[in-house]
PDB file of N, CA and C in Angstrom:
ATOM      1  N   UNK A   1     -24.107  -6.300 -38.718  1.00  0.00           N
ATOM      2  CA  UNK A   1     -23.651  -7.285 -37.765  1.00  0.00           C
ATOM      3  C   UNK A   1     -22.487  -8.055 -38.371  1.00  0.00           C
ATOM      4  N   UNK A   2     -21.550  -8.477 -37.837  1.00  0.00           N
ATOM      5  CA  UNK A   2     -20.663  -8.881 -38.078  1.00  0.00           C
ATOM      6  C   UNK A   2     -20.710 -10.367 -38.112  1.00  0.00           C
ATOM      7  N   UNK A   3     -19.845 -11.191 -38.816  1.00  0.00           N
ATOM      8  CA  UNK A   3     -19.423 -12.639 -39.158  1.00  0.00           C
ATOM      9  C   UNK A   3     -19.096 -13.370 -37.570  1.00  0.00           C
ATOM     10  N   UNK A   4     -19.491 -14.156 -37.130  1.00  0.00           N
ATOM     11  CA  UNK A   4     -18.331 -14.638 -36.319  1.00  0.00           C
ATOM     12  C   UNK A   4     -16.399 -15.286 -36.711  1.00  0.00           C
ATOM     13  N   UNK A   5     -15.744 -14.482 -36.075  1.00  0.00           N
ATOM     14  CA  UNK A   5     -14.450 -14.521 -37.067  1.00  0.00           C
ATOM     15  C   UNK A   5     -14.030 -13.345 -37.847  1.00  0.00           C
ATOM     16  N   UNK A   6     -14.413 -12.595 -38.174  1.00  0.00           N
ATOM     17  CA  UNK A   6     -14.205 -11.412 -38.481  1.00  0.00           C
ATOM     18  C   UNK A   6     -14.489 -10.437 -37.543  1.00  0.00           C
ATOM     19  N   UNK A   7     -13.572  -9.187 -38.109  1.00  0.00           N
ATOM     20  CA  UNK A   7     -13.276  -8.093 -37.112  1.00  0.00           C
ATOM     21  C   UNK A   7     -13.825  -6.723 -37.350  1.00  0.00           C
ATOM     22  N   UNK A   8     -14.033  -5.949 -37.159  1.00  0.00           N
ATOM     23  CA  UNK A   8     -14.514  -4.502 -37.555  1.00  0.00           C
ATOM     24  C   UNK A   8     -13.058  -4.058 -37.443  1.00  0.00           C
ATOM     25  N   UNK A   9     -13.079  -3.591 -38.796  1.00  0.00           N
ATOM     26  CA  UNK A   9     -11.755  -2.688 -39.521  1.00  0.00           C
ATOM     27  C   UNK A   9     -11.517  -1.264 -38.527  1.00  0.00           C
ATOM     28  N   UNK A  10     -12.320  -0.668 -38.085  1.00  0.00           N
ATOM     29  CA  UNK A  10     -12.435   0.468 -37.937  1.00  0.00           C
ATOM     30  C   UNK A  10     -11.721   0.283 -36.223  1.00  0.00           C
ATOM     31  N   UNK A  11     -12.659  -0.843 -35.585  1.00  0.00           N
ATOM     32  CA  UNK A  11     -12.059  -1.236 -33.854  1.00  0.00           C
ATOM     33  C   UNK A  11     -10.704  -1.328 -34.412  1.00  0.00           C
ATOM     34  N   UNK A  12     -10.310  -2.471 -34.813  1.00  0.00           N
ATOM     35  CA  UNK A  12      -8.441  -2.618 -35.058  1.00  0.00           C
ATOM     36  C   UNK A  12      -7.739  -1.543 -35.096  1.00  0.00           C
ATOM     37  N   UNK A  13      -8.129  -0.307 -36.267  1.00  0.00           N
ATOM     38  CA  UNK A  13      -7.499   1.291 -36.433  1.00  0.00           C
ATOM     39  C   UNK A  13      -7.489   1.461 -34.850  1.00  0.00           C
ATOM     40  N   UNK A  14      -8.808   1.748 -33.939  1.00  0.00           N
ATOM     41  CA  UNK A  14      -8.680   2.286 -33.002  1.00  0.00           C
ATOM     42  C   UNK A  14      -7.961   2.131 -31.978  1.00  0.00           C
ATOM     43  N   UNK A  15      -7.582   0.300 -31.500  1.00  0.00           N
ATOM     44  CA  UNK A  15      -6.912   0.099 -30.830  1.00  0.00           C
ATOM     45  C   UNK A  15      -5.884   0.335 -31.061  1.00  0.00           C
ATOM     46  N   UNK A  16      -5.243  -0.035 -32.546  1.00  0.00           N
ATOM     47  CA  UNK A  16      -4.087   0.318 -32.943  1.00  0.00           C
ATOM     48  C   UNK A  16      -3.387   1.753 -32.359  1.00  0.00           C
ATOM     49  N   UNK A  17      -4.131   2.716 -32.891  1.00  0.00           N
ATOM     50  CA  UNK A  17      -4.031   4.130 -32.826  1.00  0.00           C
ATOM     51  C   UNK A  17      -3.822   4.545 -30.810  1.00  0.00           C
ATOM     52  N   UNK A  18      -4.648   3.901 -30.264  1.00  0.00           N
ATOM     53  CA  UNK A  18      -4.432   3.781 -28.548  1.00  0.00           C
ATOM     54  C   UNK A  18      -3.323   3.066 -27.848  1.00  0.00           C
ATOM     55  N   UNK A  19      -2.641   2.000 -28.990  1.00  0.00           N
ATOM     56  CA  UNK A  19      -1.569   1.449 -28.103  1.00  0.00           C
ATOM     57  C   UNK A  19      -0.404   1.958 -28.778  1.00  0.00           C
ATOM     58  N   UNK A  20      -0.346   2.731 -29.595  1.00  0.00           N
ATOM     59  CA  UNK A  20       0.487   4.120 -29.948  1.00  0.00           C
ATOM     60  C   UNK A  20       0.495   5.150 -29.086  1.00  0.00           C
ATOM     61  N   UNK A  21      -0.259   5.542 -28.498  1.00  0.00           N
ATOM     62  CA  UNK A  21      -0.030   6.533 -28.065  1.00  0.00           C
ATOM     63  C   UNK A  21       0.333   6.102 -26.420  1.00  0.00           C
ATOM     64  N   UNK A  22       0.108   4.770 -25.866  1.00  0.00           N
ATOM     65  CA  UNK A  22       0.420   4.574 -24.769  1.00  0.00           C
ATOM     66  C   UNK A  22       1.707   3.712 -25.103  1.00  0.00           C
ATOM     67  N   UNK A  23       2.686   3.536 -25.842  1.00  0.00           N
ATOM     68  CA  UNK A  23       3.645   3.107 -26.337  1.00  0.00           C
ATOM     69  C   UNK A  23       4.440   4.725 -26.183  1.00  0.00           C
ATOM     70  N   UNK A  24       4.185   5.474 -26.547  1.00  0.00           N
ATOM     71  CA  UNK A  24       4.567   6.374 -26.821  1.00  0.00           C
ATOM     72  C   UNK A  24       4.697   7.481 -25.441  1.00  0.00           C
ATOM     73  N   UNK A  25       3.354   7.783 -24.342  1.00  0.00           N
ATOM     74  CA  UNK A  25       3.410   7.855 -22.838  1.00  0.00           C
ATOM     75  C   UNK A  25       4.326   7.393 -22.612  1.00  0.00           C
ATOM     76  N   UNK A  26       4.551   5.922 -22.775  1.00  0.00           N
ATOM     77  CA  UNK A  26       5.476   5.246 -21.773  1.00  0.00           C
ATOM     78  C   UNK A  26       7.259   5.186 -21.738  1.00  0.00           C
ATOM     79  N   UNK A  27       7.380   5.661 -23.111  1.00  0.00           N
ATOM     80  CA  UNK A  27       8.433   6.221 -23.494  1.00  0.00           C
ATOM     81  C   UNK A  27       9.166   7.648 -22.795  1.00  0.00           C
ATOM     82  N   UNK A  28       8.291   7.953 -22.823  1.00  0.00           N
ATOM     83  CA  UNK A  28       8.133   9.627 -22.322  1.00  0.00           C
ATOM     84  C   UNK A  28       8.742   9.270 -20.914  1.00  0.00           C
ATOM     85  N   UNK A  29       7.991   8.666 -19.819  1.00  0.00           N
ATOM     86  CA  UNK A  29       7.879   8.368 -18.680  1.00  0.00           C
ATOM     87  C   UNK A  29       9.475   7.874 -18.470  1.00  0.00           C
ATOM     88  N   UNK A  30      10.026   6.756 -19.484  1.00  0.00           N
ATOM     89  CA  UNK A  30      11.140   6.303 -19.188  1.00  0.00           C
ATOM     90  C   UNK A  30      12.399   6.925 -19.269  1.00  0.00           C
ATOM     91  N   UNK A  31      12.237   7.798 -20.153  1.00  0.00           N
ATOM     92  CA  UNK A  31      13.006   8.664 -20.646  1.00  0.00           C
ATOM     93  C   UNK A  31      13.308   9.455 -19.458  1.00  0.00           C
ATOM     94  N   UNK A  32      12.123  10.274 -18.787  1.00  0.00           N
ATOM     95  CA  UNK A  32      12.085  11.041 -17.794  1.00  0.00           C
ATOM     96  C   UNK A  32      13.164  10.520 -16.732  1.00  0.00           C
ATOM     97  N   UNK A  33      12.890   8.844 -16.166  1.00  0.00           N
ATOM     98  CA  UNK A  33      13.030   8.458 -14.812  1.00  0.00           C
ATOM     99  C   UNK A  33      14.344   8.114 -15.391  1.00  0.00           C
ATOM    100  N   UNK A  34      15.377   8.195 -16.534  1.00  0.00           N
ATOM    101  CA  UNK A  34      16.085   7.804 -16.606  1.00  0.00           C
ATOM    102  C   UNK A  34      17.347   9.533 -16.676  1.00  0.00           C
ATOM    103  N   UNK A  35      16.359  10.075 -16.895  1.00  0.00           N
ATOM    104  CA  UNK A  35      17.241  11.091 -16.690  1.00  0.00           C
ATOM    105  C   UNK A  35      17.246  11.997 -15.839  1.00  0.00           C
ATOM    106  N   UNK A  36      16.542  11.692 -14.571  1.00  0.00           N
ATOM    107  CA  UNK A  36      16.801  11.619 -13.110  1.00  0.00           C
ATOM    108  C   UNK A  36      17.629  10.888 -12.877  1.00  0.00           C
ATOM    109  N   UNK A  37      18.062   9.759 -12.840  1.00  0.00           N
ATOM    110  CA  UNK A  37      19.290   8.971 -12.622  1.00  0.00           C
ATOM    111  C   UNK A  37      18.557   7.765 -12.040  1.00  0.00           C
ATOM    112  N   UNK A  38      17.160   7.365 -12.405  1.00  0.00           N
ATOM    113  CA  UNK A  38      16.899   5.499 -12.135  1.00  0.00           C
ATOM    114  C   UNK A  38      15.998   6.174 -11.069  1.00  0.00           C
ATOM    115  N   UNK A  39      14.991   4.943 -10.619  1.00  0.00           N
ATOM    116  CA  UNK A  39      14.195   5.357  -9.448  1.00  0.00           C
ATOM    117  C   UNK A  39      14.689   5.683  -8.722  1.00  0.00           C
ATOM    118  N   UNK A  40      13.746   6.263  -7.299  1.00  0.00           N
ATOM    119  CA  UNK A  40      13.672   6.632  -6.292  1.00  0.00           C
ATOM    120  C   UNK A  40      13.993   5.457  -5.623  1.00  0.00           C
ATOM    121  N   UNK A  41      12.772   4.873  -5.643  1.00  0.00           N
ATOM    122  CA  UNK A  41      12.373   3.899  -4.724  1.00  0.00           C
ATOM    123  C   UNK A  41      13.167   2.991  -4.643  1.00  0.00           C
ATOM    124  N   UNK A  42      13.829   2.319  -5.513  1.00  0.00           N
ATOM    125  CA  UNK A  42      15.096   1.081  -5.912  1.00  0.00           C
ATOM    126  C   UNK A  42      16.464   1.146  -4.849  1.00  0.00           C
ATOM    127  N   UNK A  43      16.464   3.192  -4.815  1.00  0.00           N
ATOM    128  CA  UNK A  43      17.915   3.646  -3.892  1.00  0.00           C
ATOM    129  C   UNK A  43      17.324   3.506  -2.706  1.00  0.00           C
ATOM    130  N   UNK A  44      16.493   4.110  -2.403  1.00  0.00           N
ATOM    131  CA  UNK A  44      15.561   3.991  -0.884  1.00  0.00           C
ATOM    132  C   UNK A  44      15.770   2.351  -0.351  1.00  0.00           C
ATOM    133  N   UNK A  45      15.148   1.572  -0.640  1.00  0.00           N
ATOM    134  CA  UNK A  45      14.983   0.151  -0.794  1.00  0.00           C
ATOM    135  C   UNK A  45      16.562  -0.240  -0.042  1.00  0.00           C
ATOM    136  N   UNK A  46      17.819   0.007  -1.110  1.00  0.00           N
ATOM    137  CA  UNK A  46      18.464  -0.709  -1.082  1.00  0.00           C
ATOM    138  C   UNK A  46      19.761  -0.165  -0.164  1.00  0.00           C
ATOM    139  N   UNK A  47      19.357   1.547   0.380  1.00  0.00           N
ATOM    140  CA  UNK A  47      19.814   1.756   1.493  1.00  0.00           C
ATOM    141  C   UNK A  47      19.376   1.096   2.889  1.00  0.00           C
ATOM    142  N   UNK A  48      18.155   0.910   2.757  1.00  0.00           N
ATOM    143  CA  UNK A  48      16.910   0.399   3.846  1.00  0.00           C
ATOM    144  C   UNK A  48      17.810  -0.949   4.179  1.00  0.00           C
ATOM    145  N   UNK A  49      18.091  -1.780   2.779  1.00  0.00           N
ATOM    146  CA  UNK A  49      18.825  -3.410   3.021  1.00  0.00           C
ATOM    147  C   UNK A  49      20.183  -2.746   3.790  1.00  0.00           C
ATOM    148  N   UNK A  50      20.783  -2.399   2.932  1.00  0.00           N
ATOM    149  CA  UNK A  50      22.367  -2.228   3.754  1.00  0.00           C
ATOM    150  C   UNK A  50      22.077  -1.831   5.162  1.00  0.00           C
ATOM    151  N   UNK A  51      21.587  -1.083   5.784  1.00  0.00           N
ATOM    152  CA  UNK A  51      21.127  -0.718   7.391  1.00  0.00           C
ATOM    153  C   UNK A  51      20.999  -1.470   7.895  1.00  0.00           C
ATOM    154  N   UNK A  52      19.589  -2.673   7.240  1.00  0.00           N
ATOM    155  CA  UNK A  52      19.349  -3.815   8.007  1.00  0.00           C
ATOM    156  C   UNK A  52      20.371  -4.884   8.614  1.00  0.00           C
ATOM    157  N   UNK A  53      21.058  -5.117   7.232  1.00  0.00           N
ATOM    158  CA  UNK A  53      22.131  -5.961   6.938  1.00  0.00           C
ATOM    159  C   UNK A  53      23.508  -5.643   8.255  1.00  0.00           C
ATOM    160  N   UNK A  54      23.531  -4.374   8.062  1.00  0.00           N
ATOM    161  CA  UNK A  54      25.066  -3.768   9.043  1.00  0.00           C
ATOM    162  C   UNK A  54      24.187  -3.869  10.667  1.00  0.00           C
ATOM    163  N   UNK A  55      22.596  -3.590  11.050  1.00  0.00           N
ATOM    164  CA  UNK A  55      22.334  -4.209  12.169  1.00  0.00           C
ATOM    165  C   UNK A  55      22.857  -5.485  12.492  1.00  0.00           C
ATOM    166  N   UNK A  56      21.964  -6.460  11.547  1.00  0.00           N
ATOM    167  CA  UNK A  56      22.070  -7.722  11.978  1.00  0.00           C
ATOM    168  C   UNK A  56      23.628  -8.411  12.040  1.00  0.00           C
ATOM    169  N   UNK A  57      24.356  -7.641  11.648  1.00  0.00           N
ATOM    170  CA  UNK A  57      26.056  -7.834  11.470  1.00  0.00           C
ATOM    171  C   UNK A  57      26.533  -7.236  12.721  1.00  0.00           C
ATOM    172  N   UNK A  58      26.258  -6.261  13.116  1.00  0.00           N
ATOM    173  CA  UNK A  58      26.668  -5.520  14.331  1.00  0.00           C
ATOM    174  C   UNK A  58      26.218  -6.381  15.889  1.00  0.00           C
ATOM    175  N   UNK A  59      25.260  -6.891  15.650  1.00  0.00           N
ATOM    176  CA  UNK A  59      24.140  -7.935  16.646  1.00  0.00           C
ATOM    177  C   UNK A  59      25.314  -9.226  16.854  1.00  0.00           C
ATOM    178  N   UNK A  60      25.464  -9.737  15.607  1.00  0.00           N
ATOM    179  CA  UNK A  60      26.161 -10.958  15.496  1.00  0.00           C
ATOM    180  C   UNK A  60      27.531 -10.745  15.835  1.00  0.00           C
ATOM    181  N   UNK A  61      28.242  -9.993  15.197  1.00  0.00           N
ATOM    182  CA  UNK A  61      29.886  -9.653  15.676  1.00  0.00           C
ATOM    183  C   UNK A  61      29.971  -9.266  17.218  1.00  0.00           C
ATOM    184  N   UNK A  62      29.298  -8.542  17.853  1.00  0.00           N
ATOM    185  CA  UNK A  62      29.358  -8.539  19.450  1.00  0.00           C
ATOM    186  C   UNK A  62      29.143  -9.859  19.911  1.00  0.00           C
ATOM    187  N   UNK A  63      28.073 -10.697  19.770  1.00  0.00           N
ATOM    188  CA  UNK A  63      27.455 -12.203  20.327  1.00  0.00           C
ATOM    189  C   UNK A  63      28.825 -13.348  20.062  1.00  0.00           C
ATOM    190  N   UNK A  64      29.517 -13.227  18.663  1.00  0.00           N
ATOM    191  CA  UNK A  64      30.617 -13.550  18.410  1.00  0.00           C
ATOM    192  C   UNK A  64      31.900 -13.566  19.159  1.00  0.00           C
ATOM    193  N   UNK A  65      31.885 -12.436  19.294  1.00  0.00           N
ATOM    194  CA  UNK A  65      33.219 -11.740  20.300  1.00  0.00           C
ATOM    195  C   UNK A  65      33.212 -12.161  21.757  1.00  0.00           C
ATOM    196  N   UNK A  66      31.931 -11.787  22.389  1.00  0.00           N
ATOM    197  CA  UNK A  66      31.908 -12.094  23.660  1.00  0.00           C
ATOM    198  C   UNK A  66      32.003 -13.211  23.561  1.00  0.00           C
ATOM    199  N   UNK A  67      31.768 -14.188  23.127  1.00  0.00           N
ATOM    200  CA  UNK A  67      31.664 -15.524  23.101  1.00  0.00           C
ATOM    201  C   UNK A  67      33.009 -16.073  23.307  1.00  0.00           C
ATOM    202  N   UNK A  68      33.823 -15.669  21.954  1.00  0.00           N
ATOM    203  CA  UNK A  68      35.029 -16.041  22.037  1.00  0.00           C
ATOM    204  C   UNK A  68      35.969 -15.739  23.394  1.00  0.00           C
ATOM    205  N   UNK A  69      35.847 -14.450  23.498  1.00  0.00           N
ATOM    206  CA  UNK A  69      36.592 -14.249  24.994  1.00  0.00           C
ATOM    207  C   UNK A  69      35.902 -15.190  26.023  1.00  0.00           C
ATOM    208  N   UNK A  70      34.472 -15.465  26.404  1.00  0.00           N
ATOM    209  CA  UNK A  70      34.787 -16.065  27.281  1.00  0.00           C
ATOM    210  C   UNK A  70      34.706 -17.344  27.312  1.00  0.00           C
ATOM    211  N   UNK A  71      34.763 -17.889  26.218  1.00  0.00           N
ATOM    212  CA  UNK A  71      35.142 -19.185  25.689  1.00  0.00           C
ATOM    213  C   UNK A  71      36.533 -19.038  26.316  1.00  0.00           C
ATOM    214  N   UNK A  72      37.926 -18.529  26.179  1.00  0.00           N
ATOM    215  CA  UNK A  72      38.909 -18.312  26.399  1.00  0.00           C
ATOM    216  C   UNK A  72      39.319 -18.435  27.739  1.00  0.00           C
ATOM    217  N   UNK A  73      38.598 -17.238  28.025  1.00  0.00           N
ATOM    218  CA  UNK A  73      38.875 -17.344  29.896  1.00  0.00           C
ATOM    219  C   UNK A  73      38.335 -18.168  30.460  1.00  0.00           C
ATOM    220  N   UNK A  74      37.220 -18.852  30.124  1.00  0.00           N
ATOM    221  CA  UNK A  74      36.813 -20.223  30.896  1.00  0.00           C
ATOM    222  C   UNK A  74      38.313 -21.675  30.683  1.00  0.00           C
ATOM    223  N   UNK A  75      38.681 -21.712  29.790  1.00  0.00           N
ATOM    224  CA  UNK A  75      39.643 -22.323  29.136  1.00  0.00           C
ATOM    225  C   UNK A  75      40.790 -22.061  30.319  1.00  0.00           C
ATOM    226  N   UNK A  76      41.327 -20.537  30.450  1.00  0.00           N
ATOM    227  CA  UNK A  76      42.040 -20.539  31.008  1.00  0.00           C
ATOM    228  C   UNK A  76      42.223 -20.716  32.527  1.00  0.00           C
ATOM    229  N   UNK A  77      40.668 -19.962  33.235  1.00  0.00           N
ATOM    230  CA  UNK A  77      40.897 -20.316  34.639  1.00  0.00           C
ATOM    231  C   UNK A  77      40.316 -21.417  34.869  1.00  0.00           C
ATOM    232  N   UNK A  78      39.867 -22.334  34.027  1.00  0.00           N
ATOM    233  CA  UNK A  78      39.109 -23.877  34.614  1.00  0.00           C
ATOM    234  C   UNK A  78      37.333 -23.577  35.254  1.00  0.00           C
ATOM    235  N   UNK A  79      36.938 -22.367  34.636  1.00  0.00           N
ATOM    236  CA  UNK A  79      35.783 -22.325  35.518  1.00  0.00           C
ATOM    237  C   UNK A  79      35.099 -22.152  33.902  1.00  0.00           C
ATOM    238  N   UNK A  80      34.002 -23.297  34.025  1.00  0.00           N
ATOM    239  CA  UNK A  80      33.682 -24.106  32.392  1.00  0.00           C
ATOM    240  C   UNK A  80      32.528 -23.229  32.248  1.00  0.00           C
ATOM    241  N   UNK A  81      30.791 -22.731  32.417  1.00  0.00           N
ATOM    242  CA  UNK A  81      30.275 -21.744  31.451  1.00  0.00           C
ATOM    243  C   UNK A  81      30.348 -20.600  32.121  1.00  0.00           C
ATOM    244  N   UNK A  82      30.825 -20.070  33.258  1.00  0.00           N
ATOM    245  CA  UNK A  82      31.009 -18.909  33.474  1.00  0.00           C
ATOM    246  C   UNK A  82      31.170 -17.492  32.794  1.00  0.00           C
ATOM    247  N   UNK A  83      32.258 -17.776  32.603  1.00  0.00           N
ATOM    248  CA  UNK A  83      32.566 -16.159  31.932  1.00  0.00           C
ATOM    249  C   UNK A  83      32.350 -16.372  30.190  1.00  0.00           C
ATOM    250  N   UNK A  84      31.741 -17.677  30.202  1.00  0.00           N
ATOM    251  CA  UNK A  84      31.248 -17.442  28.443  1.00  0.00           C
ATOM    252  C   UNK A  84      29.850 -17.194  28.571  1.00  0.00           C
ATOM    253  N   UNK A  85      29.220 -17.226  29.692  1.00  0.00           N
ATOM    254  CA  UNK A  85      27.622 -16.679  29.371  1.00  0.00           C
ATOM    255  C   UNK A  85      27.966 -15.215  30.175  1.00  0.00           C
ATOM    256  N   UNK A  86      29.050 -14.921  30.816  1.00  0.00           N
ATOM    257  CA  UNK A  86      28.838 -13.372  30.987  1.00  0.00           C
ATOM    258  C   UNK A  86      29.252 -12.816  29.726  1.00  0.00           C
ATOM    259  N   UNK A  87      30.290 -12.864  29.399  1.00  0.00           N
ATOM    260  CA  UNK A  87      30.593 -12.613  28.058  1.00  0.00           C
ATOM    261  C   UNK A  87      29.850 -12.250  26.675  1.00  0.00           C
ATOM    262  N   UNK A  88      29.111 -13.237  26.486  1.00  0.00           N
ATOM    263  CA  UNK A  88      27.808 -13.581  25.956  1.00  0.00           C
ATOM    264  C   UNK A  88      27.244 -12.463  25.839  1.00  0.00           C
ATOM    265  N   UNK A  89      26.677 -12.551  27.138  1.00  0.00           N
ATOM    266  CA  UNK A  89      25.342 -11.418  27.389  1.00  0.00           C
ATOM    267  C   UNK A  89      26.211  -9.875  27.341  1.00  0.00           C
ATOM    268  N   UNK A  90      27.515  -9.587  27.671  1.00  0.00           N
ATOM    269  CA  UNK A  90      27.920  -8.151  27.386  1.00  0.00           C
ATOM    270  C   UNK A  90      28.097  -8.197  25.694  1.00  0.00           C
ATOM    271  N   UNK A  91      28.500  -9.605  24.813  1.00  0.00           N
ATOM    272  CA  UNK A  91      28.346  -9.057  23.492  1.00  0.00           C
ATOM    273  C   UNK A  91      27.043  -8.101  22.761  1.00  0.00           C
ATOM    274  N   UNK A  92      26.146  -9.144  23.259  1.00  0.00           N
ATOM    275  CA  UNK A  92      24.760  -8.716  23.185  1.00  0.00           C
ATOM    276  C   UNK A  92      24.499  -7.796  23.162  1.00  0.00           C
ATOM    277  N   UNK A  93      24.835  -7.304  24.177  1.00  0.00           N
ATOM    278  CA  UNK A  93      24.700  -5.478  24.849  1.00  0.00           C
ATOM    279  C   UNK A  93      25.302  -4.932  24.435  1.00  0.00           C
ATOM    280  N   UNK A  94      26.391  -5.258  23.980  1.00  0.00           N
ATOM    281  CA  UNK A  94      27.638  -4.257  23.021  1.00  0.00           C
ATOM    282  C   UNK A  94      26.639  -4.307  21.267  1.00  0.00           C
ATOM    283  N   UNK A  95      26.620  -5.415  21.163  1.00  0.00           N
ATOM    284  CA  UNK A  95      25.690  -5.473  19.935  1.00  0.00           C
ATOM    285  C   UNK A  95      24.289  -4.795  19.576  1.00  0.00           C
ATOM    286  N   UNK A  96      23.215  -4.796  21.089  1.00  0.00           N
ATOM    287  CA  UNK A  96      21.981  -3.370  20.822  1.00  0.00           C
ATOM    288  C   UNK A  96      22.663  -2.135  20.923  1.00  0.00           C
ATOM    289  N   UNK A  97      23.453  -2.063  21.713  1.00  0.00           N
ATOM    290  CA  UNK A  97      23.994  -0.404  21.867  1.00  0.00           C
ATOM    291  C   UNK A  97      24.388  -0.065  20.738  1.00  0.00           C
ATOM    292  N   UNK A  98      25.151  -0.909  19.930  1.00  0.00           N
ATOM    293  CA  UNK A  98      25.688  -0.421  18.431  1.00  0.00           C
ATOM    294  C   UNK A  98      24.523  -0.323  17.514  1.00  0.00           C
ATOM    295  N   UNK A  99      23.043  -0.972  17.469  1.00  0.00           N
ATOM    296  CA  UNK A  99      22.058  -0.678  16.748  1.00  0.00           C
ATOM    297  C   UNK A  99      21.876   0.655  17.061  1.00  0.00           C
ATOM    298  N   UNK A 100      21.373   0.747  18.413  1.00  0.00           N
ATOM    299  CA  UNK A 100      20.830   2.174  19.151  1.00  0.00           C
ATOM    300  C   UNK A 100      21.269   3.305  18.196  1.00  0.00           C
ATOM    301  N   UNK A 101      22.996   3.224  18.342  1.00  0.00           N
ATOM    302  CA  UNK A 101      23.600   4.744  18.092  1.00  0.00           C
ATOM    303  C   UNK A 101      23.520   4.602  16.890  1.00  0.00           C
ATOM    304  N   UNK A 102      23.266   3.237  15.918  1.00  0.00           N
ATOM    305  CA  UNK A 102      23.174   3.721  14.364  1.00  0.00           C
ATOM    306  C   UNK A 102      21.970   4.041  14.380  1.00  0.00           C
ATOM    307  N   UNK A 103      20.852   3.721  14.813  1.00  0.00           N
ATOM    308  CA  UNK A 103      19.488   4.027  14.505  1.00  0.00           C
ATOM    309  C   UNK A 103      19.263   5.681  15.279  1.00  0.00           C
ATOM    310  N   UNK A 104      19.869   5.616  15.771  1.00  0.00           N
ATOM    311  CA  UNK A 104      20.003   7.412  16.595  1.00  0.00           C
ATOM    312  C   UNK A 104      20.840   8.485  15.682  1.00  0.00           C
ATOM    313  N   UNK A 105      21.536   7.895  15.197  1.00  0.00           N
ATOM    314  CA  UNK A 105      22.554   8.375  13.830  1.00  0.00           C
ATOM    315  C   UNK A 105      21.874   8.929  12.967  1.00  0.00           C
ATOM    316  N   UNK A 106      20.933   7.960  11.803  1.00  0.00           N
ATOM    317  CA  UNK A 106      20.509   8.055  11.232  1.00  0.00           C
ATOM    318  C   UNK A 106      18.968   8.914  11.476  1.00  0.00           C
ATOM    319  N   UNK A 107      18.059   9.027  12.496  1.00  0.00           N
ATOM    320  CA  UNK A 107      17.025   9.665  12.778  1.00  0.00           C
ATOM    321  C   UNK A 107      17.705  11.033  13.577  1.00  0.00           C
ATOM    322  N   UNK A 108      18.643  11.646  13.187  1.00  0.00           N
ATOM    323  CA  UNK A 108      18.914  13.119  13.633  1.00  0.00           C
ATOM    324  C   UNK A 108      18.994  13.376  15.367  1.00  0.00           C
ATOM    325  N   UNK A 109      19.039  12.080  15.529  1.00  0.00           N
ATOM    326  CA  UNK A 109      19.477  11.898  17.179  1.00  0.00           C
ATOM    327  C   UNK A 109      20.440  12.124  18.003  1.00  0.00           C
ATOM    328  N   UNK A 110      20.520  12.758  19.401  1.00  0.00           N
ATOM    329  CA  UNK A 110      22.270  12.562  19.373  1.00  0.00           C
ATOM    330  C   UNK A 110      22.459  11.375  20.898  1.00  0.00           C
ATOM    331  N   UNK A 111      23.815  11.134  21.250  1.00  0.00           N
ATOM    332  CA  UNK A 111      23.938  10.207  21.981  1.00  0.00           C
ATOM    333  C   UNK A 111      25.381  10.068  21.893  1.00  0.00           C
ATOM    334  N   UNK A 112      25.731   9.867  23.040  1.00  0.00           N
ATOM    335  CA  UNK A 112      27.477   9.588  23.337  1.00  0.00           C
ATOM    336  C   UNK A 112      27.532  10.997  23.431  1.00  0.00           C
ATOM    337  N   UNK A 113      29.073  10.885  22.400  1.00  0.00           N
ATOM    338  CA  UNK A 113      29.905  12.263  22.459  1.00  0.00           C
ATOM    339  C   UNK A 113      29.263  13.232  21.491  1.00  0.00           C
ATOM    340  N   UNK A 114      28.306  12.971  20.747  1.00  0.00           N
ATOM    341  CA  UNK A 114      27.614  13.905  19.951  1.00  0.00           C
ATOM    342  C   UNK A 114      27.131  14.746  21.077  1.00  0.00           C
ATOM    343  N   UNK A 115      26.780  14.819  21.906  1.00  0.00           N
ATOM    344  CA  UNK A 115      25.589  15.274  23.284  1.00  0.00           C
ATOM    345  C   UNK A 115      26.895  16.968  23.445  1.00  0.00           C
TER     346      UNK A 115
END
């Protein structure tokens, strides 16, 4: 039986000897994923962001646009939210349609002039 405070010589070897060899696995492993060229999952991921990103950009630059035009033409013919909430609502629509055909793009879909 052992001291309290003291260690069995023989456990220490063993662990020792086990976090060698999983020091050593893990090496292996890195080595591997590095000479594949870096994860998988990291490129996956960070194509997944850019998609998202160029949606929510595509959404906003139509809502933008229409806006501005009919911000403009209300300006010009004196008729005050008119043609900025039609406007509006065709950015909008210009803005899902541009999701659509990227998300149709990308899932092997066709649409428009692909057809």
């Amino acid at each position: 039986m052992l001291d309290k405070g003291k260690t069995d010589p023989n456990a220490a070897d063993d662990l020792r000897a086990r976090l060698d060899a999983l020091k050593a696995d893990l090496g292996e492993v890195a080595s591997r994923e590095k000479a594949q060229g870096g994860s998988r999952n990291a490129k996956g991921n960070d194509n997944a962001i850019g998609k998202g990103l160029r949606a929510g950009s595509e959404l906003i630059a139509g809502v933008i646009v229409g806006c501005a035009i009919g911000y403009f033409l209300d300006g010009q013919l004196g008729v005050s939210p008119l043609f900025l909430i039609i406007f509006m609502m065709m950015g909008m629509a210009a803005g899902f349609w541009n999701i659509y055909r990227m998300a149709a793009r990308t899932s092997g879909g066709q649409t428009g002039k692909d057809r």
